[in-house]
N, C-alpha and C. Protein backbone atom coordinates (compact mmCIF):
# COMPACT_ATOMS: atom_id res chain seq x y z
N UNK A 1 40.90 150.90 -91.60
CA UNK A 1 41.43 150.49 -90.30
C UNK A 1 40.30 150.34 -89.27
N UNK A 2 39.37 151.32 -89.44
CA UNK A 2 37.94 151.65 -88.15
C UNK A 2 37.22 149.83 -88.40
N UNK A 3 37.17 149.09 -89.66
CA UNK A 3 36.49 148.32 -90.22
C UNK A 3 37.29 147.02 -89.83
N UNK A 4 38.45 147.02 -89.95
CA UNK A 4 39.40 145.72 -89.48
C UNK A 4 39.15 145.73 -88.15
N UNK A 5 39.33 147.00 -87.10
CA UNK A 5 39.60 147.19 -85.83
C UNK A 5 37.63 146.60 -85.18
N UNK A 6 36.79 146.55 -86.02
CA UNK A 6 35.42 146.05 -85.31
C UNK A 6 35.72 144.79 -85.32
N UNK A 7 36.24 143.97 -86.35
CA UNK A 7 36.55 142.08 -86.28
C UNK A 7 37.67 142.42 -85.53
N UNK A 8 37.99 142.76 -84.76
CA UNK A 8 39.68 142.59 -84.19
C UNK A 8 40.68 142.43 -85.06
N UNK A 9 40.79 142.84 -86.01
CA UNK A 9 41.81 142.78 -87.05
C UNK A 9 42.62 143.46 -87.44
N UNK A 10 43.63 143.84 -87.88
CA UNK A 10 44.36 145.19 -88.33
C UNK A 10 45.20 144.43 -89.74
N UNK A 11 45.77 145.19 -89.91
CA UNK A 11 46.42 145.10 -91.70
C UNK A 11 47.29 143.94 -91.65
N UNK A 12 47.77 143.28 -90.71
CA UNK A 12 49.11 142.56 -90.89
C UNK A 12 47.56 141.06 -90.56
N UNK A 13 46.75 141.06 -89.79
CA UNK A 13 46.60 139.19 -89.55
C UNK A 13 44.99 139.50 -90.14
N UNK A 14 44.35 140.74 -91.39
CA UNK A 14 43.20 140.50 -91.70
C UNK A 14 43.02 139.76 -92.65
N UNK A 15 44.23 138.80 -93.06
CA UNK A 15 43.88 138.06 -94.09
C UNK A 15 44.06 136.51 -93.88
N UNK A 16 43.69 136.21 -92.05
CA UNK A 16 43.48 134.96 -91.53
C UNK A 16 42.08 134.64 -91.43
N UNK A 17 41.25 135.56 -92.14
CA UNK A 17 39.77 135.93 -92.29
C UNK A 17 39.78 135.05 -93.71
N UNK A 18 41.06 135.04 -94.26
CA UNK A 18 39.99 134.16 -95.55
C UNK A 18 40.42 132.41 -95.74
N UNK A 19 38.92 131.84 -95.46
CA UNK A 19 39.58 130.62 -95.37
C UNK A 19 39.46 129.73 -96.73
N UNK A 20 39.90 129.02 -97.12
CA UNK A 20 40.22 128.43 -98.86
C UNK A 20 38.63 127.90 -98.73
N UNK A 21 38.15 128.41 -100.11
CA UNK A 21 37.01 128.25 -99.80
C UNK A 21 36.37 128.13 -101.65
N UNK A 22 35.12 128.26 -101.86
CA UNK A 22 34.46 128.68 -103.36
C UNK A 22 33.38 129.92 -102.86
N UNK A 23 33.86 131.16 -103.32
CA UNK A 23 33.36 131.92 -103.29
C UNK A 23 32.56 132.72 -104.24
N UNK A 24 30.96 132.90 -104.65
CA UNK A 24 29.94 133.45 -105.30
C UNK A 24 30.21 135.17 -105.13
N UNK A 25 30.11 136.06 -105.97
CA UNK A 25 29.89 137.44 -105.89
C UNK A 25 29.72 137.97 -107.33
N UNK A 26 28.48 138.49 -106.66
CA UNK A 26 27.68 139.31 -108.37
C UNK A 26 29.11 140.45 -108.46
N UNK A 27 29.28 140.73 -109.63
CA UNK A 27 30.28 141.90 -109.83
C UNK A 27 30.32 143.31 -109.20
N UNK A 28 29.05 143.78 -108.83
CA UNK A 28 29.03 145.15 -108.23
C UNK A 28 28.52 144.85 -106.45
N UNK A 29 29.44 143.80 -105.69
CA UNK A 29 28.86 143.69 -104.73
C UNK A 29 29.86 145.01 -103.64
N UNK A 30 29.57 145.54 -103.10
CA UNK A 30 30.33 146.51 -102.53
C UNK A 30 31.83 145.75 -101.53
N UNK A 31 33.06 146.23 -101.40
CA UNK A 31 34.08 145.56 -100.41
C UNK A 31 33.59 145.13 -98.90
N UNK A 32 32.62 146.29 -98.76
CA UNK A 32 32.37 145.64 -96.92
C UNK A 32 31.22 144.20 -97.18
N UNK A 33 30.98 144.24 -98.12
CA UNK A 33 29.72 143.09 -98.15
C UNK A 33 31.06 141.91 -98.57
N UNK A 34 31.93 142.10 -99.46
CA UNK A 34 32.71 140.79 -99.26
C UNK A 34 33.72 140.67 -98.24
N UNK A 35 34.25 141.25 -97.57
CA UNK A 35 34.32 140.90 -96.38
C UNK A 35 33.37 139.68 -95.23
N UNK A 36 32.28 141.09 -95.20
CA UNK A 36 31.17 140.25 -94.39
C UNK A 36 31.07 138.88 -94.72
N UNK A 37 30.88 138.63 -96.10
CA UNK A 37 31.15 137.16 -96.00
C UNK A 37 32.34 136.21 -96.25
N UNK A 38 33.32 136.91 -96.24
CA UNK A 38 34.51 136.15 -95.66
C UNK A 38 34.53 135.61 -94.25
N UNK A 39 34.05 137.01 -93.77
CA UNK A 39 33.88 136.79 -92.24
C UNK A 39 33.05 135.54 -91.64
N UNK A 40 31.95 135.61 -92.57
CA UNK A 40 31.17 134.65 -91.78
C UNK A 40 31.73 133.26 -91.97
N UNK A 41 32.12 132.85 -93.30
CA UNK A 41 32.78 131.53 -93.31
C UNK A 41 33.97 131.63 -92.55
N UNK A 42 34.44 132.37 -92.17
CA UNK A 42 35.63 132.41 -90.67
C UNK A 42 35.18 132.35 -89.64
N UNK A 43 33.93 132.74 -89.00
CA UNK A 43 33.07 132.26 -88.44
C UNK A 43 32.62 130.80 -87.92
N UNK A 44 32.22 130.23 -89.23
CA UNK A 44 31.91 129.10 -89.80
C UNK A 44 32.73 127.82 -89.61
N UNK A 45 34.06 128.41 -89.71
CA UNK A 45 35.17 127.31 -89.78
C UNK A 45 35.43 127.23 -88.36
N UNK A 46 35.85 127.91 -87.95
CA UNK A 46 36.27 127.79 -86.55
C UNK A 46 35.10 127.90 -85.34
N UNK A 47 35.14 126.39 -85.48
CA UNK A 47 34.10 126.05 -84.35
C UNK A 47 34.64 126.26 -83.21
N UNK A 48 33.95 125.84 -82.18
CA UNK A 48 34.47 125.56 -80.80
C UNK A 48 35.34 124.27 -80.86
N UNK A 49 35.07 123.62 -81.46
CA UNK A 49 36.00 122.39 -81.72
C UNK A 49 37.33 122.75 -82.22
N UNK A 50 37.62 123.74 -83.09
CA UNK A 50 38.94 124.35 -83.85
C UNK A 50 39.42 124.71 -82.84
N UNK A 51 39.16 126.04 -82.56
CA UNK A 51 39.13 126.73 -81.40
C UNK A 51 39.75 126.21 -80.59
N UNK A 52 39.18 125.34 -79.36
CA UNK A 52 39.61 124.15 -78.27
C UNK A 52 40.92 123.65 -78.88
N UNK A 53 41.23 123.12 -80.06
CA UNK A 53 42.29 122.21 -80.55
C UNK A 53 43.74 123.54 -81.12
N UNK A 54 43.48 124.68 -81.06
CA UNK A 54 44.33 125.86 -81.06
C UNK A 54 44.66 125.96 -79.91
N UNK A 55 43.73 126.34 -78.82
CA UNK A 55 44.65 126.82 -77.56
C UNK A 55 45.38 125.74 -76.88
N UNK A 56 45.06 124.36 -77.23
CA UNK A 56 45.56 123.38 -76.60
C UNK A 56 47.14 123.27 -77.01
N UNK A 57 47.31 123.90 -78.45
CA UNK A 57 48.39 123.94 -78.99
C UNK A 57 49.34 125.09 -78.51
N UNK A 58 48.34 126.12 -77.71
CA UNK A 58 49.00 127.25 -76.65
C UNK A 58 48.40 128.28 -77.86
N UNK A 59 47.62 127.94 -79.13
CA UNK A 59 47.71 129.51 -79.98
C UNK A 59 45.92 129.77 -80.40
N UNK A 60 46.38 130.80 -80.53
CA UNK A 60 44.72 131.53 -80.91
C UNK A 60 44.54 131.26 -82.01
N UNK A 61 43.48 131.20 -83.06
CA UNK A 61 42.92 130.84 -84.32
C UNK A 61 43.67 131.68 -85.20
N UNK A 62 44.00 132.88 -85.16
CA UNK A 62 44.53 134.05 -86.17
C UNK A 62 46.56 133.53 -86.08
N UNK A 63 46.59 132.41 -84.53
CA UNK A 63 48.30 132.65 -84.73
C UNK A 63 48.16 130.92 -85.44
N UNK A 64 47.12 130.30 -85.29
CA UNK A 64 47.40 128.32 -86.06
C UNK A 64 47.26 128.70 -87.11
N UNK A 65 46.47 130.23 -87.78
CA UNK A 65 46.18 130.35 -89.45
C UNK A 65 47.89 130.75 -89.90
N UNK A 66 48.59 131.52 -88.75
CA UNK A 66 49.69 132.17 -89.55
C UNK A 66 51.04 131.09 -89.39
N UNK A 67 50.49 130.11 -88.73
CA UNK A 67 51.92 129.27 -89.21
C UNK A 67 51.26 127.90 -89.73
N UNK A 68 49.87 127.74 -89.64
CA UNK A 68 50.16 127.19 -91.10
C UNK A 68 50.06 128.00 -92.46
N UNK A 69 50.11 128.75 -92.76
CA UNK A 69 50.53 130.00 -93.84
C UNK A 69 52.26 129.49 -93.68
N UNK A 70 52.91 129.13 -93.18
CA UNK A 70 54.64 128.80 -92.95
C UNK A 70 54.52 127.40 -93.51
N UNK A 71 53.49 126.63 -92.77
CA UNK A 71 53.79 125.19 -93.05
C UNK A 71 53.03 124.81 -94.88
N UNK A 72 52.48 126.08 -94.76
CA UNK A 72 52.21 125.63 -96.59
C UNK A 72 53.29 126.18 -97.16
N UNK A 73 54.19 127.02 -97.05
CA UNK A 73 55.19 126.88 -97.80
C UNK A 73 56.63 126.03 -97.64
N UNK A 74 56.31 125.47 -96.36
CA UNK A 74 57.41 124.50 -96.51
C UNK A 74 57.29 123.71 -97.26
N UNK A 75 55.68 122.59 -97.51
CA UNK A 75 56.26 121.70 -97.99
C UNK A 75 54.61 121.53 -99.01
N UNK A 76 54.44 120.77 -99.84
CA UNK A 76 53.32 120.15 -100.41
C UNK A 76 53.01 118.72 -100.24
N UNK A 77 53.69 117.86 -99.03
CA UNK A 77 53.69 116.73 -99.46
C UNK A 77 52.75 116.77 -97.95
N UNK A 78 51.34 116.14 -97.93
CA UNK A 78 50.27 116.44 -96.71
C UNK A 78 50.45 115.55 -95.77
N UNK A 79 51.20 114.59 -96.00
CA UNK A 79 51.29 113.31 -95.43
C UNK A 79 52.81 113.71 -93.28
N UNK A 80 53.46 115.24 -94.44
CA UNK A 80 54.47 115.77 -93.38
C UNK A 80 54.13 116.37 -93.07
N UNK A 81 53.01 117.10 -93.58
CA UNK A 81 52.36 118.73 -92.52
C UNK A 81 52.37 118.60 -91.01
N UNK A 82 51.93 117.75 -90.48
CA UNK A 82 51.81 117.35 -89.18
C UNK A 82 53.09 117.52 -88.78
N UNK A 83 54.30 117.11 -88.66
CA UNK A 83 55.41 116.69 -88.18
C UNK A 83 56.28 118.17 -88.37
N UNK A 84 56.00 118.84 -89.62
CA UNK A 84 56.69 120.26 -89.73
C UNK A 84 55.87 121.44 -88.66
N UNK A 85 54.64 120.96 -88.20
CA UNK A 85 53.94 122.02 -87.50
C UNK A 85 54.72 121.44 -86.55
N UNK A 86 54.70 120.57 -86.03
CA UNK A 86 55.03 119.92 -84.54
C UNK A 86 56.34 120.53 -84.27
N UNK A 87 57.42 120.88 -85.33
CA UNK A 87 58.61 121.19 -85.11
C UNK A 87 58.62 122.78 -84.73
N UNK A 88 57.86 123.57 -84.93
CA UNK A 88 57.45 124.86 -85.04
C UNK A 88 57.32 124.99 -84.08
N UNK A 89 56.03 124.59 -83.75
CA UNK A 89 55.00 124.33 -82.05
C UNK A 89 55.83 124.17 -81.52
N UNK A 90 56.73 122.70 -81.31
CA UNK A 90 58.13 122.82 -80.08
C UNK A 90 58.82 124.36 -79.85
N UNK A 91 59.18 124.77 -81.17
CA UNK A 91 60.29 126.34 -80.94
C UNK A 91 59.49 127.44 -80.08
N UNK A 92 58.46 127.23 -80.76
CA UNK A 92 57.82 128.20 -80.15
C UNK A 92 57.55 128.44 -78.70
N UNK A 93 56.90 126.83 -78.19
CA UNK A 93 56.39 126.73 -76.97
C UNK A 93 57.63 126.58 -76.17
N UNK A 94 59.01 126.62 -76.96
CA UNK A 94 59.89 126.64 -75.57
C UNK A 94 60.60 127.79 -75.74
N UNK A 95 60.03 129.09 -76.66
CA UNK A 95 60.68 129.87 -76.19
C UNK A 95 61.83 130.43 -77.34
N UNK A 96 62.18 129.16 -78.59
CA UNK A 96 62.93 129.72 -79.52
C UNK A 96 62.35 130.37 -80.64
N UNK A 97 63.43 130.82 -81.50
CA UNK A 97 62.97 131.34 -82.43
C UNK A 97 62.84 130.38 -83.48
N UNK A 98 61.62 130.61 -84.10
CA UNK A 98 61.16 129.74 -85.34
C UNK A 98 61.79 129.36 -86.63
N UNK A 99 62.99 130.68 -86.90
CA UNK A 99 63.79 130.01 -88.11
C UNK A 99 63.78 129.69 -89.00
N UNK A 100 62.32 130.36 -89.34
CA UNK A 100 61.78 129.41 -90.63
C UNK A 100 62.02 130.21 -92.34
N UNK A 101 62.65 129.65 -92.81
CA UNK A 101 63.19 130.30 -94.05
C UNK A 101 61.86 130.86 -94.90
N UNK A 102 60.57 130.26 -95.00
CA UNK A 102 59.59 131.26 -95.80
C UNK A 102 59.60 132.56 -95.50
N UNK A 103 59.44 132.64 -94.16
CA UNK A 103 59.18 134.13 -93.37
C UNK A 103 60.10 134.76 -94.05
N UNK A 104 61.64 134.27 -94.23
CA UNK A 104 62.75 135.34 -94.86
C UNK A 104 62.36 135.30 -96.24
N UNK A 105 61.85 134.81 -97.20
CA UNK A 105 61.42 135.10 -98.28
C UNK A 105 60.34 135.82 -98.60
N UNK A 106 59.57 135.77 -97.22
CA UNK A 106 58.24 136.65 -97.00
C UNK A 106 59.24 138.34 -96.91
N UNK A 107 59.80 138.17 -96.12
CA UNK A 107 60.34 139.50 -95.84
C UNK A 107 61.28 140.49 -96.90
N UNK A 108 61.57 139.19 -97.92
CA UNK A 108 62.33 139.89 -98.72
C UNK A 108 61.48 140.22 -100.06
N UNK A 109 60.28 139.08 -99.87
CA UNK A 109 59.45 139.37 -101.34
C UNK A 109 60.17 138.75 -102.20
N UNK A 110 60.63 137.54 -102.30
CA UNK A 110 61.17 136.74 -102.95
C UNK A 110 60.84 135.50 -102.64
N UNK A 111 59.89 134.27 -102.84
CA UNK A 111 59.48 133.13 -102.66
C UNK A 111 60.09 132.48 -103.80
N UNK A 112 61.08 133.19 -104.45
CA UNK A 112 62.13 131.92 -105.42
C UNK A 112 62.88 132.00 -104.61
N UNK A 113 63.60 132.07 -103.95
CA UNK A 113 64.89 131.99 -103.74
C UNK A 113 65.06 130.26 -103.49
N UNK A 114 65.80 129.65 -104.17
CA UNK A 114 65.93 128.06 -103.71
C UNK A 114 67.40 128.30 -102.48
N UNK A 115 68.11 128.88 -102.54
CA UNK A 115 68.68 128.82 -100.90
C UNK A 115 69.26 130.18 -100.19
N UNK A 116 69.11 129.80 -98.88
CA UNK A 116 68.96 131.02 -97.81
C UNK A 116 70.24 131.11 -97.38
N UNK A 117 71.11 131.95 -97.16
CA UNK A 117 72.36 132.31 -97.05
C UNK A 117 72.27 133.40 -96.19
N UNK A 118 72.92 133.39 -95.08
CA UNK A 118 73.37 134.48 -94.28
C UNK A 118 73.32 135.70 -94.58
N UNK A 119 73.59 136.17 -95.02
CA UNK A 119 73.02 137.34 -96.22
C UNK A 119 72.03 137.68 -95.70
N UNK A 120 70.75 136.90 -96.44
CA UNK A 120 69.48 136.51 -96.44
C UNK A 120 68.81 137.18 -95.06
N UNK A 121 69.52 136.69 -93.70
CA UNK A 121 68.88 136.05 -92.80
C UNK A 121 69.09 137.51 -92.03
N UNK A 122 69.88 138.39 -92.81
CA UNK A 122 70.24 140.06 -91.71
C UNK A 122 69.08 140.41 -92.66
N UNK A 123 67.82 140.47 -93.03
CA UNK A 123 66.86 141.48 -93.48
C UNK A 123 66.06 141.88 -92.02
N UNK A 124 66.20 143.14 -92.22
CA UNK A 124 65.27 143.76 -90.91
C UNK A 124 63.55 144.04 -91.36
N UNK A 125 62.92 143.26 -90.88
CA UNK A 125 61.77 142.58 -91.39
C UNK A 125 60.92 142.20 -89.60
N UNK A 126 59.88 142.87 -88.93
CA UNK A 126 59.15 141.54 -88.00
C UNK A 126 58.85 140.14 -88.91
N UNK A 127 58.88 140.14 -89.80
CA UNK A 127 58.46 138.69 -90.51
C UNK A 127 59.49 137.91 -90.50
N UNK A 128 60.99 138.54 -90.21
CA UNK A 128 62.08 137.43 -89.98
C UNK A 128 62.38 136.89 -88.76
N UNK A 129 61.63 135.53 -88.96
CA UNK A 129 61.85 134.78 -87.81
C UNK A 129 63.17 134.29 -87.06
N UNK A 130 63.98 134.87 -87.85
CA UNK A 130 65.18 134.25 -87.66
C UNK A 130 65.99 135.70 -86.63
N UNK A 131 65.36 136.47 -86.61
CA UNK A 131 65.94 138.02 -85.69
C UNK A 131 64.95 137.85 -84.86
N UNK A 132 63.81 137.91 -84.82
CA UNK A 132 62.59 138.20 -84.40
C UNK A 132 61.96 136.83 -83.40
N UNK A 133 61.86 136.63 -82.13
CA UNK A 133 61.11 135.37 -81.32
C UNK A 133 59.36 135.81 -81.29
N UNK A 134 59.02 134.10 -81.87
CA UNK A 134 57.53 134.16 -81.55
C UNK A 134 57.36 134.07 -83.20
N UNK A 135 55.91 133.81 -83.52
CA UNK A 135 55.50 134.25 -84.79
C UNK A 135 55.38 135.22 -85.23
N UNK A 136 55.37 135.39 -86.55
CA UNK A 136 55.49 136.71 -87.98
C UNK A 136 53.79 137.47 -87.24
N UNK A 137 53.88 138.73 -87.13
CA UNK A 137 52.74 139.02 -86.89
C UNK A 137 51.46 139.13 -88.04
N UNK A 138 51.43 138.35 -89.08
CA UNK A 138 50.41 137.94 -89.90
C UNK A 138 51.07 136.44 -90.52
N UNK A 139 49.91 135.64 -91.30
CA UNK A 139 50.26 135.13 -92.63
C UNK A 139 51.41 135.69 -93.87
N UNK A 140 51.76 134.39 -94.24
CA UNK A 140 52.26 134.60 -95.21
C UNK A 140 52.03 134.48 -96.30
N UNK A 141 50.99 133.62 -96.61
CA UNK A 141 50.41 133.22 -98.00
C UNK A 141 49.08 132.79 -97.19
N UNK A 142 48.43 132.53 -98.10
CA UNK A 142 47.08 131.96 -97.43
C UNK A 142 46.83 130.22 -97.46
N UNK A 143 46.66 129.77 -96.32
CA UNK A 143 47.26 128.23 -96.37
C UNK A 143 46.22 127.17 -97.02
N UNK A 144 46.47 125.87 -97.27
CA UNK A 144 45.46 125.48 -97.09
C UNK A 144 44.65 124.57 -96.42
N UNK A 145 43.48 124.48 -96.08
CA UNK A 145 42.58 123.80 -94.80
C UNK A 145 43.36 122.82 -94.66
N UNK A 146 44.67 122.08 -95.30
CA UNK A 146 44.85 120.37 -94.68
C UNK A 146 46.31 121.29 -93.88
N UNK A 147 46.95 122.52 -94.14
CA UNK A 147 48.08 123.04 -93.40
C UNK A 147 47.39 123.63 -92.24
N UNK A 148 46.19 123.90 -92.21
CA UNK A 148 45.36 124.40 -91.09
C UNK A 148 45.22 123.72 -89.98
N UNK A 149 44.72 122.26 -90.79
CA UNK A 149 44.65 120.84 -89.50
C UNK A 149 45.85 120.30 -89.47
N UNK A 150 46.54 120.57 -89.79
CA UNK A 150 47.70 120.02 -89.60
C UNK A 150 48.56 120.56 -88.21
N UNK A 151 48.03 121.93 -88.47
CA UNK A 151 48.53 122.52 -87.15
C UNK A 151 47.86 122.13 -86.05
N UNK A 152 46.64 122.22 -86.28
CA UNK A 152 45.55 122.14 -84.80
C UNK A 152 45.55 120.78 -84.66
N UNK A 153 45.60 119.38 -85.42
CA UNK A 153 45.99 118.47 -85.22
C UNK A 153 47.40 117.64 -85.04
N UNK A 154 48.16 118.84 -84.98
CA UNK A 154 49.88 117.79 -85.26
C UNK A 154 50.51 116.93 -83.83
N UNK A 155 50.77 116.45 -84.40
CA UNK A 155 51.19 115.14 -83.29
C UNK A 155 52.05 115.80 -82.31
N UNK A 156 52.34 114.79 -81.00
CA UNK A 156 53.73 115.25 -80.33
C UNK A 156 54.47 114.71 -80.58
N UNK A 157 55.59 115.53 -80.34
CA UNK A 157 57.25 115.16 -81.33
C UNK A 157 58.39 115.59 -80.13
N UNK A 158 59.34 114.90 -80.75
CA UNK A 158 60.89 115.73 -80.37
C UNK A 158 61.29 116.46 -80.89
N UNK A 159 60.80 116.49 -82.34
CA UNK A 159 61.73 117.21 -83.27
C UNK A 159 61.69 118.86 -83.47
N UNK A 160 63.06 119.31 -83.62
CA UNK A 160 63.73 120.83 -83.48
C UNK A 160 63.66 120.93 -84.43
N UNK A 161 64.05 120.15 -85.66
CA UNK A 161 64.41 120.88 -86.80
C UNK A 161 64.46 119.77 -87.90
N UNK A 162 64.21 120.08 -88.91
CA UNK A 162 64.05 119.78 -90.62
C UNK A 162 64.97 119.96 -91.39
N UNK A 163 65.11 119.52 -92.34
CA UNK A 163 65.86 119.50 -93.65
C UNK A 163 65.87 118.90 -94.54
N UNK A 164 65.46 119.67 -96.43
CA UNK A 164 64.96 119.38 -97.43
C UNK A 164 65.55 117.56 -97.45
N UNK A 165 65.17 116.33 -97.78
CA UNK A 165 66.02 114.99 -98.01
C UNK A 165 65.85 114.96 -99.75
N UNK A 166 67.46 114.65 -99.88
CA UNK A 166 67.79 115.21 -101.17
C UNK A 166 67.08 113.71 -102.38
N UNK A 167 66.62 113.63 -103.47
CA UNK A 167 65.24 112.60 -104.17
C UNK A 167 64.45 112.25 -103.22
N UNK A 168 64.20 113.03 -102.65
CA UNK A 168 62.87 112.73 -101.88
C UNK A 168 61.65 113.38 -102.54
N UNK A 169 61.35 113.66 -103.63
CA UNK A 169 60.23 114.90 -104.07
C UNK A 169 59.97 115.74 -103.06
N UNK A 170 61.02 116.42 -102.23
CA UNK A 170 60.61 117.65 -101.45
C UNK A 170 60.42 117.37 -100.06
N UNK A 171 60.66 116.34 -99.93
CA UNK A 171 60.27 115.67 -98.46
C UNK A 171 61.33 116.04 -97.41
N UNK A 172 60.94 115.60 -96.37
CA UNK A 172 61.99 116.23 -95.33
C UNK A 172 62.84 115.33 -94.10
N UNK A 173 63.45 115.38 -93.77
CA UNK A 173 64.27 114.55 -92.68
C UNK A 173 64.22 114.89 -91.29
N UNK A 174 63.66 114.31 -89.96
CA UNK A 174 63.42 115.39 -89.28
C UNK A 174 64.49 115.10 -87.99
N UNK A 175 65.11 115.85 -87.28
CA UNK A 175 66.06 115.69 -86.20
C UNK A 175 65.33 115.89 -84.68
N UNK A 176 65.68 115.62 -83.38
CA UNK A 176 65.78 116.10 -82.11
C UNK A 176 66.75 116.80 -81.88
N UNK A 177 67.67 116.28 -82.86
CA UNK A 177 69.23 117.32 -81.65
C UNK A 177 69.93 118.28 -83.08
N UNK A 178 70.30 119.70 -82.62
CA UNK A 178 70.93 120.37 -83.61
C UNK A 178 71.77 119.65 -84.16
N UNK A 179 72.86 118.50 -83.24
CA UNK A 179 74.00 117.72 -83.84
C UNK A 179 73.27 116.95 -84.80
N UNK A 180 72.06 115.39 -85.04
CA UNK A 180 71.66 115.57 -85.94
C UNK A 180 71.04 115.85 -87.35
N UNK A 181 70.77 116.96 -86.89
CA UNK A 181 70.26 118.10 -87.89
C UNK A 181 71.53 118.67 -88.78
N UNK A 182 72.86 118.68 -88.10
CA UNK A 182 73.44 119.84 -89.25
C UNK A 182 74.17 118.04 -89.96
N UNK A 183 74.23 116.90 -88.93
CA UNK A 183 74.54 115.74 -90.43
C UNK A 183 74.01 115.59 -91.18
N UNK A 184 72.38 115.73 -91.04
CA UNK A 184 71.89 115.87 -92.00
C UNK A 184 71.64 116.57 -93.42
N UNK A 185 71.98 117.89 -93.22
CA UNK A 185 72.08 119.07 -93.67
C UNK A 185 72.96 119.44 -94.56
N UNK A 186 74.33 118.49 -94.06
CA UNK A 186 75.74 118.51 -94.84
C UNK A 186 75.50 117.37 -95.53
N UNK A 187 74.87 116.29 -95.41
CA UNK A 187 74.51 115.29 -96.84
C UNK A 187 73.57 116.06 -97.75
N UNK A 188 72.52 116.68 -97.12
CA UNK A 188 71.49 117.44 -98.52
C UNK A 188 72.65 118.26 -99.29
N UNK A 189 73.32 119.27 -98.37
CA UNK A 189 73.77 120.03 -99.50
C UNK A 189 75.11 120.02 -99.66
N UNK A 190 75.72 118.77 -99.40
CA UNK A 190 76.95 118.03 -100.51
C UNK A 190 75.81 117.13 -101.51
N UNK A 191 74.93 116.72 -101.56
CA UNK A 191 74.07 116.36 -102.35
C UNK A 191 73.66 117.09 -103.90
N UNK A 192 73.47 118.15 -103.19
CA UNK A 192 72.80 119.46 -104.00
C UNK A 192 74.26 120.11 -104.77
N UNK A 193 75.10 120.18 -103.68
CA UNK A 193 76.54 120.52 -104.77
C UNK A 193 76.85 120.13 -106.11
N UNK A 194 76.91 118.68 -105.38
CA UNK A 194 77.09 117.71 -106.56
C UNK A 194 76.61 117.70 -108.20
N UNK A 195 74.84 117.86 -107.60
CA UNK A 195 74.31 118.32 -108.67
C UNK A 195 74.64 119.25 -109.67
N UNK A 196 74.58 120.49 -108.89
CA UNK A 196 75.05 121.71 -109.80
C UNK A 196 76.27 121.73 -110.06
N UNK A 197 77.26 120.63 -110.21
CA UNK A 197 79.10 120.50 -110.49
C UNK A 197 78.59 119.91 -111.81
N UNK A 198 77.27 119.00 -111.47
CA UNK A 198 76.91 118.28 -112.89
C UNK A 198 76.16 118.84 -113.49
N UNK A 199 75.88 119.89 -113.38
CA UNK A 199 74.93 120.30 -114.36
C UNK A 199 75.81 121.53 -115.23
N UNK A 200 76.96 121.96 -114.66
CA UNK A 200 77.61 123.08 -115.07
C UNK A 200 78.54 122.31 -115.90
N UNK A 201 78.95 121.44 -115.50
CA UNK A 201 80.00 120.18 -116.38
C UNK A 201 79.21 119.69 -117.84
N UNK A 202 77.63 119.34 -117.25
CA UNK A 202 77.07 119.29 -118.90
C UNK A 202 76.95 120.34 -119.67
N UNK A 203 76.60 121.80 -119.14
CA UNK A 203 76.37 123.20 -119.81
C UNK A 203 77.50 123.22 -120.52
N UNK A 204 78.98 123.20 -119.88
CA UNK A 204 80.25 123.46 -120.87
C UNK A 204 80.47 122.63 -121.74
N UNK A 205 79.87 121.29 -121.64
CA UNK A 205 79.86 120.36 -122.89
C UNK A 205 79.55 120.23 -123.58
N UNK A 206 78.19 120.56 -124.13
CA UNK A 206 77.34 120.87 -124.49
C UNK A 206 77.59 122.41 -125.81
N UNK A 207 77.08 121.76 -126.73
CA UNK A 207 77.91 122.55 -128.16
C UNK A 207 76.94 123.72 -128.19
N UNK A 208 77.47 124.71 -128.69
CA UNK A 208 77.10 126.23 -128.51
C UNK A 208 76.49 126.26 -130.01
């Protein structure tokens, strides 16, 4: 703790210190020496230029690392990173809560779960964004550099809110208004129903 607390760090955001990187270490190098050079390529990365393009976004370098740590698990497709940070950044900067279903999988220690159910969303967790206003007070996974710029670069938007678009390879649909968002929401998952009516319809058909 004495060792996190000299970088300003403590247990929940010391692992916005490691940035995706290729890292060299002889086998008997001691823990504070790999640190140290974690540190320095954290250092390294965040120029004054990063830096500048975080607070402009209203956030410090340790809070653009921890939601894009969110925006890498929303999605893999790099082309939306931008547009899912932007939706975040809006909640945030006006004050709502972020909502963001990784955090509840963060909190539960479950990153399978394919859907989030009310249930889900009562875990008493600071990482549940969905009880909790503002960001998770660390990362959630460790992101990577294009979910990083994605944050410190994401466009301005209207958009509140997202939802999976059903053959899209994972892609997303994005709304301004909750109204919308939940039409949208009720085509993905009468979409997704559908599916699993057909997939349970082939299982029983299907000779034992």
């Amino acid at each position: 703790a004495d060792t996190l607390s000299k970088y300003g760090l403590d247990t929940n955001t010391f692992m916005t210190v490691v940035i995706p990187d290729t890292y060299t270490y002889y086998w008997n190098i001691s823990p504070s020496k790999v640190f140290s050079k974690l540190f320095a390529n954290y250092k390294e990365y965040w120029t004054e230029e990063r830096v500048r393009k975080a607070k402009a976004q209203g956030l410090t370098p340790a809070q653009a690392y921890t939601l894009a740590s969110i925006v890498e698990e929303e999605t893999n497709a790099t082309e939306e990173k931008g547009n899912i940070a932007s939706v975040y950044l809006n909640r945030f900067n006006k004050g709502m809560n972020l909502g963001a279903d990784p955090t509840v999988k963060y909190a539960l220690r479950d990153f399978g779960l394919k859907r989030i159910y009310e249930k889900h969303l009562l875990v008493s967790s600071p990482y549940n964004t969905y009880r909790n206003r503002g960001l998770p007070p660390g990362p959630i996974c460790t992101p990577s550099r294009s979910s990083i710029e994605a944050v410190l670069n994401a466009p301005t938007t209207e958009y509140f809110y997202f939802v999976a678009k059903r053959g899209s390879g994972g892609r997303h649909q994005f709304s301004k208004t909750y109204a919308e968002h939940l039409d949208y929401a009720r085509q993905y998952h009468k979409g997704l129903d559908s599916v699993m009516q057909n997939k349970k319809a082939a299982d029983e058909k299907s000779p034992r």
